[in-house]
Protein backbone atom coordinates (compact mmCIF):
# COMPACT_ATOMS: atom_id res chain seq x y z
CA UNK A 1 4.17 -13.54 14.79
CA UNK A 2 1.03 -13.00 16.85
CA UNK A 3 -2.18 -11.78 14.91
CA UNK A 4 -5.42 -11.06 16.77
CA UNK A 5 -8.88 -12.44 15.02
CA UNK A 6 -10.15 -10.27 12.85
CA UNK A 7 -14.07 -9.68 13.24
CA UNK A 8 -14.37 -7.92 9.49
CA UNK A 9 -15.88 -9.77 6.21
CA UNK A 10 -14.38 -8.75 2.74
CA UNK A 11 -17.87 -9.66 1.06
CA UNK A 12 -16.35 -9.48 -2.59
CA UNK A 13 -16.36 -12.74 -3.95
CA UNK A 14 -13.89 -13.26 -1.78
CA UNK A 15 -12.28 -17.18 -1.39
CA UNK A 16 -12.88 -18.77 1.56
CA UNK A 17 -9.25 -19.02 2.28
CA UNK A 18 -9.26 -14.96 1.90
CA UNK A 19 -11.82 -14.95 4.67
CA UNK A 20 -9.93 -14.91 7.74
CA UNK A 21 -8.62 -11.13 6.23
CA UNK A 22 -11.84 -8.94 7.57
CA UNK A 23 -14.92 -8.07 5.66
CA UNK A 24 -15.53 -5.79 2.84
CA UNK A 25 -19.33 -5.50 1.22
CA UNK A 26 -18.86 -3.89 -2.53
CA UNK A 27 -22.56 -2.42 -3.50
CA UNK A 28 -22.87 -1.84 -7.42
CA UNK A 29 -25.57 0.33 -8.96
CA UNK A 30 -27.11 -0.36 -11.95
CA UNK A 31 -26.47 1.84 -14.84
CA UNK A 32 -29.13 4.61 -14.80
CA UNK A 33 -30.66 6.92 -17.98
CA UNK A 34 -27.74 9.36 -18.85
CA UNK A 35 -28.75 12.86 -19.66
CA UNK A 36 -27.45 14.09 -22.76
CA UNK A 37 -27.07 10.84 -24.12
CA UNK A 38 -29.03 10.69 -27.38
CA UNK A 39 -26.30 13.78 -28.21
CA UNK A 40 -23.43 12.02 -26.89
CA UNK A 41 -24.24 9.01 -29.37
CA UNK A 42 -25.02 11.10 -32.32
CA UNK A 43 -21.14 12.76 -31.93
CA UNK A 44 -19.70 9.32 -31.27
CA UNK A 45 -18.23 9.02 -35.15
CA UNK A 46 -16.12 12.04 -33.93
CA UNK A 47 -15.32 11.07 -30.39
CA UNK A 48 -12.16 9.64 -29.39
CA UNK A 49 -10.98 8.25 -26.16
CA UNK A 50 -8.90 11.19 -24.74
CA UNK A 51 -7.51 12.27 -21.11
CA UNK A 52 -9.09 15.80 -20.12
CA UNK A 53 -7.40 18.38 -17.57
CA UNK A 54 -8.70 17.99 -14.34
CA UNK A 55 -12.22 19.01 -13.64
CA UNK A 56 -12.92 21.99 -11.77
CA UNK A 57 -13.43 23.15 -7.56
CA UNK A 58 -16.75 23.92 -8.51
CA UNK A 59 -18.61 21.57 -10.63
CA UNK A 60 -17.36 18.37 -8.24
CA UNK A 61 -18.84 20.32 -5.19
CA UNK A 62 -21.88 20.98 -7.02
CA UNK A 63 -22.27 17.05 -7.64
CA UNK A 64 -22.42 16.45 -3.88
CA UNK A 65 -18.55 15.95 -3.19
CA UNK A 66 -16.96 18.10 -1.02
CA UNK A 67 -12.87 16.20 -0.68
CA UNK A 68 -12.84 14.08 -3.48
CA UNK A 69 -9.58 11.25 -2.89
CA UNK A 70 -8.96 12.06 -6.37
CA UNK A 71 -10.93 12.91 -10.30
CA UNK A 72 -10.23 11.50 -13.38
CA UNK A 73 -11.67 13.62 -16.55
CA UNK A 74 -11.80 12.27 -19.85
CA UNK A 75 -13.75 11.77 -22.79
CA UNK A 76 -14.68 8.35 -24.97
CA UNK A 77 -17.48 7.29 -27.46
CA UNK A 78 -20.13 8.08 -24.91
CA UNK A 79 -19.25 11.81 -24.01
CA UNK A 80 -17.68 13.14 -21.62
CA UNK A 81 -16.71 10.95 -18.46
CA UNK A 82 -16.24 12.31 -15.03
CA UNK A 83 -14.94 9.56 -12.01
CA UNK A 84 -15.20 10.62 -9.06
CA UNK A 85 -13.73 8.79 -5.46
CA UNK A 86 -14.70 9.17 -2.25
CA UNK A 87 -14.13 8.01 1.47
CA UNK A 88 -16.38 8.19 4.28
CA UNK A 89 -15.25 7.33 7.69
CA UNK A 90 -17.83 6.66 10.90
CA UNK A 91 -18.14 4.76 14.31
CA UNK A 92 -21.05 2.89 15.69
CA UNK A 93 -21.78 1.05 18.54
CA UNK A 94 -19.83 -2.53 18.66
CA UNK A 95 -22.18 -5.75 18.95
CA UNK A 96 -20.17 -8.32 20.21
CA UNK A 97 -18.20 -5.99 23.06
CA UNK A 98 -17.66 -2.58 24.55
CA UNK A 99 -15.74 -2.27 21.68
CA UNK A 100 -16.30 1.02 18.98
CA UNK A 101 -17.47 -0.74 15.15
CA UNK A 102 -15.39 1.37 12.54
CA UNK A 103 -16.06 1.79 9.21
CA UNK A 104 -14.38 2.92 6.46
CA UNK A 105 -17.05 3.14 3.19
CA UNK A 106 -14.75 4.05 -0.46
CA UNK A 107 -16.78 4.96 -3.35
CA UNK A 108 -16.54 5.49 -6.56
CA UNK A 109 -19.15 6.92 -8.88
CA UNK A 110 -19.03 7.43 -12.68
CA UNK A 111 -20.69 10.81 -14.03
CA UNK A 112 -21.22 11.35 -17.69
CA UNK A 113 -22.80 14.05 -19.82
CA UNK A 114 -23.39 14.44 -23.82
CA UNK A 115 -22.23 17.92 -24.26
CA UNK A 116 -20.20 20.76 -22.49
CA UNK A 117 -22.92 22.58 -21.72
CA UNK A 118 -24.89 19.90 -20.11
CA UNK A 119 -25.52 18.80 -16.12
CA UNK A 120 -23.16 15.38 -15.29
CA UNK A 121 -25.67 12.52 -14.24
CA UNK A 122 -24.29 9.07 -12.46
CA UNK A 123 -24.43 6.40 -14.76
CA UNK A 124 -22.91 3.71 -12.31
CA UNK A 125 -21.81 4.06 -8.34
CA UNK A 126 -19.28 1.17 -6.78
CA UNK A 127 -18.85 1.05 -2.46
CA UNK A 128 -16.28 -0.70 -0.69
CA UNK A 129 -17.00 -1.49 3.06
CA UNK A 130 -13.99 -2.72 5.67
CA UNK A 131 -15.56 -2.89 8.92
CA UNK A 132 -13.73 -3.23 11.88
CA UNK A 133 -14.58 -4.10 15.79
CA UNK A 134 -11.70 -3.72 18.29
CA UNK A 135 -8.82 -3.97 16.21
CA UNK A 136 -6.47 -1.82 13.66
CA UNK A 137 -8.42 -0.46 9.86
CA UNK A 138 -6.66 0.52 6.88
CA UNK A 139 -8.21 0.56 3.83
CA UNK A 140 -8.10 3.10 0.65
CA UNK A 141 -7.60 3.02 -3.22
CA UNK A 142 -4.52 2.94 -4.56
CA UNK A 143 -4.74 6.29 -6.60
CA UNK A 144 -1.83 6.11 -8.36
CA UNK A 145 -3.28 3.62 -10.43
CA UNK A 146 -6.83 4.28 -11.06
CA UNK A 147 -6.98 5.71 -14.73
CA UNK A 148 -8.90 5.86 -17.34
CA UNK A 149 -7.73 3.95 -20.52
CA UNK A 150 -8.46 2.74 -23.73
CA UNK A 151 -6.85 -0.68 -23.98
CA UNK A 152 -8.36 -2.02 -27.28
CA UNK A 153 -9.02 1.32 -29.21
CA UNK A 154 -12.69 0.96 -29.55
CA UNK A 155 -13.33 4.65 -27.86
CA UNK A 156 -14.82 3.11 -25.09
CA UNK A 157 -13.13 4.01 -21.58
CA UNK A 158 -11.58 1.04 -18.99
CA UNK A 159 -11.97 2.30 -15.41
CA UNK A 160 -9.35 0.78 -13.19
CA UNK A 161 -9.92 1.00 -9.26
CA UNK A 162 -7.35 -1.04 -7.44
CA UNK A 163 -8.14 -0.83 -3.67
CA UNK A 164 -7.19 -2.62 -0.23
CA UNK A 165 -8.88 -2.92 3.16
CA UNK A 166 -7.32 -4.59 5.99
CA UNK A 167 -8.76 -5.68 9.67
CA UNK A 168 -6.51 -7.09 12.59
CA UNK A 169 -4.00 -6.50 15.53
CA UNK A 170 -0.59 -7.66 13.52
CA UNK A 171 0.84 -7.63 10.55
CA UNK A 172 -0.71 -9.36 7.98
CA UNK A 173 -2.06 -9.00 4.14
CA UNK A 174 -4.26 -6.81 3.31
CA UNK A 175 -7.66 -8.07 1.08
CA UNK A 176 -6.84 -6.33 -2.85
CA UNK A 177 -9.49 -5.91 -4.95
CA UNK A 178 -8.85 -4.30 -8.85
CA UNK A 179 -12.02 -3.82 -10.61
CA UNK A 180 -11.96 -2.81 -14.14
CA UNK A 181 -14.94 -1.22 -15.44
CA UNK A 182 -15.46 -1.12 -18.91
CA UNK A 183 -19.38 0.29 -20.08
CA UNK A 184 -21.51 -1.69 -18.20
CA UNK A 185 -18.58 -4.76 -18.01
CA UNK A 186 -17.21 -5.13 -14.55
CA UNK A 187 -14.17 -7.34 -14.29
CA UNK A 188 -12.01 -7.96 -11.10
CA UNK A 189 -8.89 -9.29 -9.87
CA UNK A 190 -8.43 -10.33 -6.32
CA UNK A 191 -5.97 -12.31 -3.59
CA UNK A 192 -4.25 -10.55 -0.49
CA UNK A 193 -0.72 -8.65 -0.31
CA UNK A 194 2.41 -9.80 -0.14
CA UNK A 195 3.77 -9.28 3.06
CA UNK A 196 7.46 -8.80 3.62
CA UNK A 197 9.55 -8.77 6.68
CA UNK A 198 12.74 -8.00 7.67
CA UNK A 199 14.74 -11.11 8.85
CA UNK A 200 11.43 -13.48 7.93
CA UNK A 201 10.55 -15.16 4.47
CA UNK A 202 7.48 -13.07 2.81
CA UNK A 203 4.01 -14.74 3.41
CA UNK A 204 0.71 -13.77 1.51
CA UNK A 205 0.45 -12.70 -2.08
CA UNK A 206 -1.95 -15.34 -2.99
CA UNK A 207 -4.74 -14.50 -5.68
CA UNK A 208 -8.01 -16.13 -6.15
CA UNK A 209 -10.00 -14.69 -9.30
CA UNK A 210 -13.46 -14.61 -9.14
CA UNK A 211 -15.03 -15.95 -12.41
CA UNK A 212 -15.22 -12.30 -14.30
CA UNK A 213 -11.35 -12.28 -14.50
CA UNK A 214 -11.66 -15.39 -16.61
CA UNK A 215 -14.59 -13.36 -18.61
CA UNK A 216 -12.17 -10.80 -19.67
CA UNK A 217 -10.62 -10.28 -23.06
CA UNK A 218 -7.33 -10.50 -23.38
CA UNK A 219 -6.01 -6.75 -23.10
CA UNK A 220 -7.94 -6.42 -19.95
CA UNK A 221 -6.73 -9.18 -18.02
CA UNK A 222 -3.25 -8.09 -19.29
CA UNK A 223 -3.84 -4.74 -17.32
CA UNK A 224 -5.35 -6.27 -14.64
CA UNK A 225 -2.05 -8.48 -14.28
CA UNK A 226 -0.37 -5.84 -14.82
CA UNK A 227 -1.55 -3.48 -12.07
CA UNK A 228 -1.45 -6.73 -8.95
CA UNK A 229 1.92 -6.63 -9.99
CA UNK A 230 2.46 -3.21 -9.18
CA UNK A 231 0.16 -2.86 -6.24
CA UNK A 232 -0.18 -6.29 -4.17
CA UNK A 233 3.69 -6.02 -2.46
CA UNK A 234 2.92 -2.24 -1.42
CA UNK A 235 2.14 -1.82 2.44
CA UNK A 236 -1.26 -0.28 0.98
CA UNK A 237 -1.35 3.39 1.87
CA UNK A 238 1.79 5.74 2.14
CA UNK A 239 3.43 4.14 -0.63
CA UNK A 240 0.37 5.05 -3.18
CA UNK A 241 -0.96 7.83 -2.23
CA UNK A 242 -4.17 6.02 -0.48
CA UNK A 243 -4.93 5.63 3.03
């Protein structure tokens, strides 16, 4: 099987033997002030973790989103939670030849607020960037499985975002990265796909942690397990729902 160099970085933590896969550049923002908060805190006695109906048209657009990939509404200890994800694609002059530089940039911001009645403010905001010169991009979430859970039952939500990027001219793994968000706790497990093809033994599937996956308590790296099982042997977007 022929594959073309890639000219993309994954920039995760990634392994150096994950490398060779294409590029991706996560950018984490520090948790900011949350409006509402002090409220949010003084109600948290009386606030379980629970799954809300999907947020409204109207309040997402007004938060700057116009075609969200997908919403997940809930409520824990802290108020009421709001995720929000997000894909922007654009083209830029290529460096290296007359080549187009693509980009895919996947987001994912957190919005919280104390009460009903108050304005959502970002408490944290995650990017994913696969960058491509020449050759074939995919990269997306894999919505089916970002959720919103409470693991332990201490009324504090886990944010799972499982997502892929890929950058080359044949078929070969795609770069998987599942970060689990918990608070201000960021925990990740990463490796490439696990490629199958008809008539040829599977190649890929290899994982290499980066030192938070070890940091995580037991429940959470149980998920985290649990969800590279279900994602890393899917081809990555029509399967899941992404793109």
């Amino acid at each position: 099987m022929h594959t073309r160099t890639r000219t993309a970085v994954f920039a995760l933590a990634c392994s150096a033997a994950l490398a060779a896969c294409g590029d991706r550049h996560p950018v984490d923002t520090a948790p900011a002030g949350i409006a509402g908060q002090g409220q949010a805190a003084a109600t948290a006695p009386s606030s379980p973790f629970l799954a809300l109906p999907a947020i409204d048209a109207v309040t997402v657009h007004a938060l700057g989103v116009d075609a969200p990939l997908k919403t997940v509404h809930f409520q824990d200890k802290d108020g009421e939670g709001l995720l929000v994800l997000a894909r922007k694609d654009s083209q830029s002059d290529g460096t290296e030849s007359d080549a187009p530089l693509d980009l895919v940039l996947l987001t994912a911001t957190l919005y919280q607020r104390g009460m009903p009645d108050a304005s959502f403010t970002p408490r944290w905001h995650s990017e994913y960037r696969t960058e491509c010169e020449g050759l074939d991009l995919e990269a997306g979430y894999f919505l089916d499985h970002v959720q919103a859970t409470d693991l332990d039952g201490d009324r504090v939500a886990e944010l799972t975002l499982p997502s892929h990027g890929f950058c080359g001219g044949g078929v070969d793994p795609h770069q998987i990265v599942i970060e689990l968000r918990r608070g201000n706790d960021v925990y990740r497990a990463e490796g490439e796909s696990l490629v199958s093809v008809e008539g040829e033994p599977p190649f890929g599937g290899e994982r290499t942690d980066p030192p938070s996956y070890a940091a995580a308590p037991p429940a959470l790296r149980a998920h985290l397990d649990a969800v590279w099982d279900a994602v890393h042997a899917l081809p990555g977007h029509a399967a899941d729902g992404g793109q």
